[in-house]
N, C-alpha and C. Protein backbone atom coordinates (compact mmCIF):
# COMPACT_ATOMS: atom_id res chain seq x y z
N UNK A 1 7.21 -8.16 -16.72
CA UNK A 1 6.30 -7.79 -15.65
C UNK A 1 6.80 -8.41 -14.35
N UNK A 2 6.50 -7.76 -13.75
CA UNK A 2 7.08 -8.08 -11.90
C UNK A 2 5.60 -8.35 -11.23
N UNK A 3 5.78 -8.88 -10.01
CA UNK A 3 4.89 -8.76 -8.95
C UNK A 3 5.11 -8.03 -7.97
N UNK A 4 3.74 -7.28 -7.30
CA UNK A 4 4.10 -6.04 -6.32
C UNK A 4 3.11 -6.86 -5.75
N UNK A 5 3.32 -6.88 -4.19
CA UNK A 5 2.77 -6.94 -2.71
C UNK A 5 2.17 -5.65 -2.19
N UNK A 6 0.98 -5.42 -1.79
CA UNK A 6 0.54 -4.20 -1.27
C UNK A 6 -0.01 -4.52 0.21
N UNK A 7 0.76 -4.63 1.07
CA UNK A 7 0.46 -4.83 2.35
C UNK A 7 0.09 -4.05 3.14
N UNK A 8 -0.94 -3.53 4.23
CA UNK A 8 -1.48 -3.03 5.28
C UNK A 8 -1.12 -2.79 6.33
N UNK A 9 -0.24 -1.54 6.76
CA UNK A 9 0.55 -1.90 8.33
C UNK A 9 0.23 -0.56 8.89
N UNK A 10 -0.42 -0.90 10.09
CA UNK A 10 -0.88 0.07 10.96
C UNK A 10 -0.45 -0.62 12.49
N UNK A 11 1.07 -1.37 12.45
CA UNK A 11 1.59 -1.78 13.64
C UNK A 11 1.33 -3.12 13.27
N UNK A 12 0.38 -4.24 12.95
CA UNK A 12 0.74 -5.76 12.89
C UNK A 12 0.34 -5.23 11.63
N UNK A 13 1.10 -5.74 10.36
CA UNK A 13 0.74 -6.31 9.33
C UNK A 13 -0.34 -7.06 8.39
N UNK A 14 -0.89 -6.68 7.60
CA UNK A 14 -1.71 -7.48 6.80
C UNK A 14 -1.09 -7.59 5.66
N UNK A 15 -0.56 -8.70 5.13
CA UNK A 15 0.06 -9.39 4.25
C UNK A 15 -0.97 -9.57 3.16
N UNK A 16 0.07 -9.11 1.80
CA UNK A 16 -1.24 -9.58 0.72
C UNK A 16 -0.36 -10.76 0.14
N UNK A 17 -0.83 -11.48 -0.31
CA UNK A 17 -0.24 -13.25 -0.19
C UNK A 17 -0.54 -13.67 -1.91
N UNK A 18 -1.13 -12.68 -2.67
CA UNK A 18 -1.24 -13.15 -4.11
C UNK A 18 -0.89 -12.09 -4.73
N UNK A 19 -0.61 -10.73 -4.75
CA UNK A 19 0.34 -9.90 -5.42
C UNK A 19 -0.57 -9.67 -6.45
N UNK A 20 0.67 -8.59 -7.14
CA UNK A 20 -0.47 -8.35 -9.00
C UNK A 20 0.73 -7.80 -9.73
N UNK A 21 0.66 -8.14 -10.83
CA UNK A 21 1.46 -8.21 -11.69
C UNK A 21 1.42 -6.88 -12.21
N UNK A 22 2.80 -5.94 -12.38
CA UNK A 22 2.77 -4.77 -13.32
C UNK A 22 3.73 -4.59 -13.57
N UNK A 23 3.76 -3.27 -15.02
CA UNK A 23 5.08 -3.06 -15.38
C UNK A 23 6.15 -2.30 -14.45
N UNK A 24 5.91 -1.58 -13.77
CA UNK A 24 7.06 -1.29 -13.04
C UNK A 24 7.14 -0.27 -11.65
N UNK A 25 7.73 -0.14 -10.62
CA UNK A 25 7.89 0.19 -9.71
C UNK A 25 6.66 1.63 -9.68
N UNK A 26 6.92 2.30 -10.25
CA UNK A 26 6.59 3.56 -10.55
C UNK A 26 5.00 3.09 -10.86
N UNK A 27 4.66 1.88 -11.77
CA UNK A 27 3.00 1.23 -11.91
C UNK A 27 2.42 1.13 -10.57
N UNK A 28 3.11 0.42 -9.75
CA UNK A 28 2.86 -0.15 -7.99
C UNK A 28 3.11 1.26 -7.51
N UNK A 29 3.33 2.07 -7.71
CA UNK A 29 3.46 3.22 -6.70
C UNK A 29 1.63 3.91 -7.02
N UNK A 30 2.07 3.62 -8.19
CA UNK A 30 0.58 4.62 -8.14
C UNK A 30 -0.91 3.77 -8.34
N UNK A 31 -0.44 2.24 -8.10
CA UNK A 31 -1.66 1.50 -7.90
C UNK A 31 -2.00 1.89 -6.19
N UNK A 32 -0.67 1.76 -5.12
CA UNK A 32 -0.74 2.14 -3.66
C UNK A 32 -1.47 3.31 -3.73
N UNK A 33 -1.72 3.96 -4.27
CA UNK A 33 -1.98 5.61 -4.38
C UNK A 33 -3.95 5.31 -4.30
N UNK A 34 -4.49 4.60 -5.58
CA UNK A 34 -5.68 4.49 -5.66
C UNK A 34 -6.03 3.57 -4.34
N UNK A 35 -5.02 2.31 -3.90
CA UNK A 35 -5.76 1.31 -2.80
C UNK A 35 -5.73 2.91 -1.70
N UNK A 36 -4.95 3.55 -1.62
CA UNK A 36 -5.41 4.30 0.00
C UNK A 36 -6.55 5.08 -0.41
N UNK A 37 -6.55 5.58 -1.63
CA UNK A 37 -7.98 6.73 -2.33
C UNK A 37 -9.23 5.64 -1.33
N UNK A 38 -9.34 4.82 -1.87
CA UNK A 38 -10.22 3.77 -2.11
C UNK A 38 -10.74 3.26 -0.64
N UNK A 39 -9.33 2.93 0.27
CA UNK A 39 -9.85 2.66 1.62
C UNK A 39 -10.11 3.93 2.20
N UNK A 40 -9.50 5.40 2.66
CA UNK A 40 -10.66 6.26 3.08
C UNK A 40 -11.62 6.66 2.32
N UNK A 41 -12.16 6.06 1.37
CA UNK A 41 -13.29 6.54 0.78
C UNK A 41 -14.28 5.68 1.62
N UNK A 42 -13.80 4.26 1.88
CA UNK A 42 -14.64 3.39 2.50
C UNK A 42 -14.58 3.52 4.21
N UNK A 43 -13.75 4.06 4.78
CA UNK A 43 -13.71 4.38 6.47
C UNK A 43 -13.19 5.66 7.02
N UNK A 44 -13.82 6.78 5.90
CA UNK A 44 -13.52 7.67 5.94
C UNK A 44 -12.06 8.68 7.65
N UNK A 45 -12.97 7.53 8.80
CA UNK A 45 -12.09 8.07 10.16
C UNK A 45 -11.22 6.67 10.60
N UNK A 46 -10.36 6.41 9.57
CA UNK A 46 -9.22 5.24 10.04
C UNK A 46 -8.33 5.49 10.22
N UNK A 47 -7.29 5.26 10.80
CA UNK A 47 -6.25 4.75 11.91
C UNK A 47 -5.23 5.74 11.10
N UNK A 48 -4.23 7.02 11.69
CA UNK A 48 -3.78 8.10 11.19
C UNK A 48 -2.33 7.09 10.18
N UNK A 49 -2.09 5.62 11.38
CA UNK A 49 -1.20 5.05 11.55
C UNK A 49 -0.92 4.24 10.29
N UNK A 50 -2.06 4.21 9.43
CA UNK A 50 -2.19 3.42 8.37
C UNK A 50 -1.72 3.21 7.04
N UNK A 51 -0.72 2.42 6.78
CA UNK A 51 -0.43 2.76 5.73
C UNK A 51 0.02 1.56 4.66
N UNK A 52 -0.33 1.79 3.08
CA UNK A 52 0.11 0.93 2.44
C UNK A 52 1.88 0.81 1.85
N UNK A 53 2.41 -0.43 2.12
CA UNK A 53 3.41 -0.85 1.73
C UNK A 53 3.51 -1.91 0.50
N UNK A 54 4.44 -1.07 -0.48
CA UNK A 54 4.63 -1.57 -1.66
C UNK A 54 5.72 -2.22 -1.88
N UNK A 55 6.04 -3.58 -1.71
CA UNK A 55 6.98 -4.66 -1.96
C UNK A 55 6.92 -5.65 -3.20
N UNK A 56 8.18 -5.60 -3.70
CA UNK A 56 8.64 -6.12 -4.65
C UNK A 56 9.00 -7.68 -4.63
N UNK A 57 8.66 -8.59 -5.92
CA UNK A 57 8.55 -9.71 -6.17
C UNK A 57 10.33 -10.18 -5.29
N UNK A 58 11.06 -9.37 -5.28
CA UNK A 58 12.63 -10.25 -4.53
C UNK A 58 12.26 -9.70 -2.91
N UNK A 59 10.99 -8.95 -2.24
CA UNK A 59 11.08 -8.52 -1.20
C UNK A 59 11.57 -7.32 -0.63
N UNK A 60 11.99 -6.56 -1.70
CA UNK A 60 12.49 -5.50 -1.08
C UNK A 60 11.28 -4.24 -1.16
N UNK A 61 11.11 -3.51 0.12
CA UNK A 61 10.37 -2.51 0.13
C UNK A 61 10.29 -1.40 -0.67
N UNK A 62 9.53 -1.34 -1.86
CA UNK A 62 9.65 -0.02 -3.01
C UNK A 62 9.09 1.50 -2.10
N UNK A 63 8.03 1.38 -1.46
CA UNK A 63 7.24 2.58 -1.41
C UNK A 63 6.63 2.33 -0.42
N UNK A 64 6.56 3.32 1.04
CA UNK A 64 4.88 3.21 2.13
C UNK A 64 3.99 4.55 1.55
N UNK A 65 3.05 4.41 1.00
CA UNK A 65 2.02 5.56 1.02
C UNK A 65 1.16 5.46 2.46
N UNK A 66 1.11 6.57 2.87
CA UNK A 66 -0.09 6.61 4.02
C UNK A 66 -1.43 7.18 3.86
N UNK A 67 -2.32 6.24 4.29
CA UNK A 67 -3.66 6.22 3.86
C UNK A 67 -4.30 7.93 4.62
N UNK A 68 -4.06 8.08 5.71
CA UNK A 68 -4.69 9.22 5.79
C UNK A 68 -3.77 10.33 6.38
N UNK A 69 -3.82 11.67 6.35
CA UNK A 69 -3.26 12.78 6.76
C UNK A 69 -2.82 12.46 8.17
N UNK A 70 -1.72 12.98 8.80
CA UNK A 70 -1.62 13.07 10.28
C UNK A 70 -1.75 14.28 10.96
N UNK A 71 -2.71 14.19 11.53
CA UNK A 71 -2.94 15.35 12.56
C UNK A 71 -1.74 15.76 13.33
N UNK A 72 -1.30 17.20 12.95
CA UNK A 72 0.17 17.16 13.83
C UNK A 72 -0.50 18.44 15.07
């Protein structure tokens, strides 16, 4: 098991600082998947800019999911 970082970046960073343990890249991709379900469920009109970043226990960036659609 590894640790994945799911951090918050909509321009400054919100750092998650205790991680969670799973089996593998592809686990953290689709845990990022439910945290963005989860935050527009809760602020339904947030920031287009928003998005979760999925980093790996050596630091390297696996995955950004973005929390909401962009209005093009």
């Amino acid at each position: 098991m590894q640790t994945y970082y799911f951090d918050m970046k909509d321009g400054v960073p919100v750092r998650d600082k205790s991680g969670l343990e799973l089996v593998s890249d592809g686990a953290a991709i689709a845990h990022s998947k439910v945290l963005a379900d989860k935050v527009r469920k809760e602020n339904p009109e947030g920031n287009p800019d928003l998005r979760i970043v999925v980093i790996d226990e050596s630091g390297r960036e696996i995955h950004r999911e973005q929390v909401y659609a962009r209005n093009v």
